[in-house]
Protein backbone atom coordinates (compact mmCIF):
# COMPACT_ATOMS: atom_id res chain seq x y z
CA UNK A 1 84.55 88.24 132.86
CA UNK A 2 87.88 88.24 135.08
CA UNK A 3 90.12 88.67 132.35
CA UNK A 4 90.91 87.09 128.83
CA UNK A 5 91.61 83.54 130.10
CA UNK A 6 88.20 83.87 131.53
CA UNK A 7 86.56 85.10 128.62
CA UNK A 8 87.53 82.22 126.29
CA UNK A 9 86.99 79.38 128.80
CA UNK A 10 83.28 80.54 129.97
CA UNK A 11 82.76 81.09 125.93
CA UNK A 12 84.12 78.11 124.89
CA UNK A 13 82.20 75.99 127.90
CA UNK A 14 78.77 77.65 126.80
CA UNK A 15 78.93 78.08 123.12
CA UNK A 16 81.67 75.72 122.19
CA UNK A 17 84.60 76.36 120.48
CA UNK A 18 82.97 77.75 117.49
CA UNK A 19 81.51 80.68 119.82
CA UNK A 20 84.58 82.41 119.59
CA UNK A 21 84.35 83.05 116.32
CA UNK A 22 80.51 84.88 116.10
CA UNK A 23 80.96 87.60 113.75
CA UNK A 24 83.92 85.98 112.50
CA UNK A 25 82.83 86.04 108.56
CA UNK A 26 81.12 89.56 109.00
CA UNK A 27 84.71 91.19 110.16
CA UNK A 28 86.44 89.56 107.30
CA UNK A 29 84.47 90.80 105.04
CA UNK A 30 84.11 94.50 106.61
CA UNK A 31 87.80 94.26 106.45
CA UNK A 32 88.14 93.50 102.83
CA UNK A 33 85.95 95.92 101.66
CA UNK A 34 87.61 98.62 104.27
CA UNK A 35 91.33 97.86 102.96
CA UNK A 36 90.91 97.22 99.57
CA UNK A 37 88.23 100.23 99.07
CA UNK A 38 90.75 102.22 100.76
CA UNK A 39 94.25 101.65 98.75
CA UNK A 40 92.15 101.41 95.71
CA UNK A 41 91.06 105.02 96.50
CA UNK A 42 94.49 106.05 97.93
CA UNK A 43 96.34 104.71 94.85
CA UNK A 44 93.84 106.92 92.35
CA UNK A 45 94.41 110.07 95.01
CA UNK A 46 98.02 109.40 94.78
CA UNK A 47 98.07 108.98 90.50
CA UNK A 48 96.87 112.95 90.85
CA UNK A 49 98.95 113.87 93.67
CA UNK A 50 102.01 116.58 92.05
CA UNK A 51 103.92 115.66 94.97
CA UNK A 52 104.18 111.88 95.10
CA UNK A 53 107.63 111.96 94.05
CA UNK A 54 108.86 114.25 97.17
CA UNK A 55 111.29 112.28 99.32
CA UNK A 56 110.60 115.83 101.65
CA UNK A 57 108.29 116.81 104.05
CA UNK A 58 105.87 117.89 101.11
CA UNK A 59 105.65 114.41 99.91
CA UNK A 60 105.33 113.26 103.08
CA UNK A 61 102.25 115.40 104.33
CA UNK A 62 100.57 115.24 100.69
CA UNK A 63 101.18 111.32 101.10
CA UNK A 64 99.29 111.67 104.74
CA UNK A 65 96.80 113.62 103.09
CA UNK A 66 95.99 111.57 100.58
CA UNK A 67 95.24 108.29 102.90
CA UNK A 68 93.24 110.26 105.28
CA UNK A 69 90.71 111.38 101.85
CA UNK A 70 90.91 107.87 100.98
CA UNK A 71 90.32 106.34 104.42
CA UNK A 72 87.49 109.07 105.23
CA UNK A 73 85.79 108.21 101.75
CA UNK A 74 85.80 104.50 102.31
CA UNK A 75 84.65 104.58 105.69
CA UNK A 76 80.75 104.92 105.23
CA UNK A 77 80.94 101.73 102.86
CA UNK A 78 82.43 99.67 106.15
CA UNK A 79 79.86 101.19 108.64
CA UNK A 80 77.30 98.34 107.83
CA UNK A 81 79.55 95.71 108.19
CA UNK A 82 80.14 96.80 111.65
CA UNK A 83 76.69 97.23 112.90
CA UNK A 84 76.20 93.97 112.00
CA UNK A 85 79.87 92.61 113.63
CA UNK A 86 78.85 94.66 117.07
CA UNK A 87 74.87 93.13 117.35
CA UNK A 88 76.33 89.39 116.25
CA UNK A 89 78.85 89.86 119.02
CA UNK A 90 76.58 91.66 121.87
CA UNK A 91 73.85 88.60 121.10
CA UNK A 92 76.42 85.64 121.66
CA UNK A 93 75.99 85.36 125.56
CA UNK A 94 72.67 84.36 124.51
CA UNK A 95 71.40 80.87 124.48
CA UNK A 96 70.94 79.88 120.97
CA UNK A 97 67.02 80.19 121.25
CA UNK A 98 66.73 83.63 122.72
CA UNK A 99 69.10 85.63 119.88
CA UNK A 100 67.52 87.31 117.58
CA UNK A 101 69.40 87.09 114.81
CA UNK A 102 70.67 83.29 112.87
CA UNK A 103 73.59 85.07 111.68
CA UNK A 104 74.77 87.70 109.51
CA UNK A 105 73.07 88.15 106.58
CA UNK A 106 70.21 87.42 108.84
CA UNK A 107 70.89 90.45 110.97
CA UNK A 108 71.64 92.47 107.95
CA UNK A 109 68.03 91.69 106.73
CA UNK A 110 66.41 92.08 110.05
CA UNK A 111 68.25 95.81 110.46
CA UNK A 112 67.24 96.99 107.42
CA UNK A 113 63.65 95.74 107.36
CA UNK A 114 63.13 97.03 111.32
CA UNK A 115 65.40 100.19 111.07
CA UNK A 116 65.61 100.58 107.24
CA UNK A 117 68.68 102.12 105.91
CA UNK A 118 69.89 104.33 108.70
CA UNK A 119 70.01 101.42 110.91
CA UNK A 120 72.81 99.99 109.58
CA UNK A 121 74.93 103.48 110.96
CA UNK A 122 73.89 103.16 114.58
């Protein structure tokens, strides 16, 4: 591609306009499991946090602290979804009869059948 502009026009002239949205539904749903995993897990980090109150520096870096465990323990939970986002995207040059995948949960199957569950963190 030559740029953006370029992008959508040869996307939208071979795939349509629904082509630009493959892996659409996938990186919603990544997404809502990423954000609401992680201020789910920052707001029970914060309930023990003795320093939540701190309008200082200390409640400031224990409030940084806190996101990062939440963010870092949420973050295996949203690999899947984007091993699946990536392949959906990377296949949609294709024409419709040479992808290998139908769509999502189809790739999701096909991954973990072919790779079994370490293929979903490549």
């Amino acid at each position: 591609f030559k740029g953006i502009g370029d992008c959508i026009v040869t996307t939208v002239k071979s795939q349509g306009l629904l082509g630009l949205y493959t892996g659409w539904s996938v990186t919603v749903a990544g997404a809502f499991v990423y954000r609401a995993g992680q201020l789910g897990c920052f707001k029970q980090i914060q309930d023990l946090n003795p320093y939540k109150n701190d309008k200082g520096i200390l409640g400031g870096a224990s409030s940084f602290v806190s996101v990062t465990m939440a963010r870092t323990v949420v973050m295996p939970f949203n690999y899947p979804f984007d091993t699946v986002r990536r392949r959906m995207m990377l296949q949609s040059e294709k024409p419709k009869e040479d992808r290998l995948y139908k769509g999502s949960f189809d790739c999701f199957a096909k991954v973990l059948k072919k790779e079994g569950l370490a293929g979903d963190r490549k």
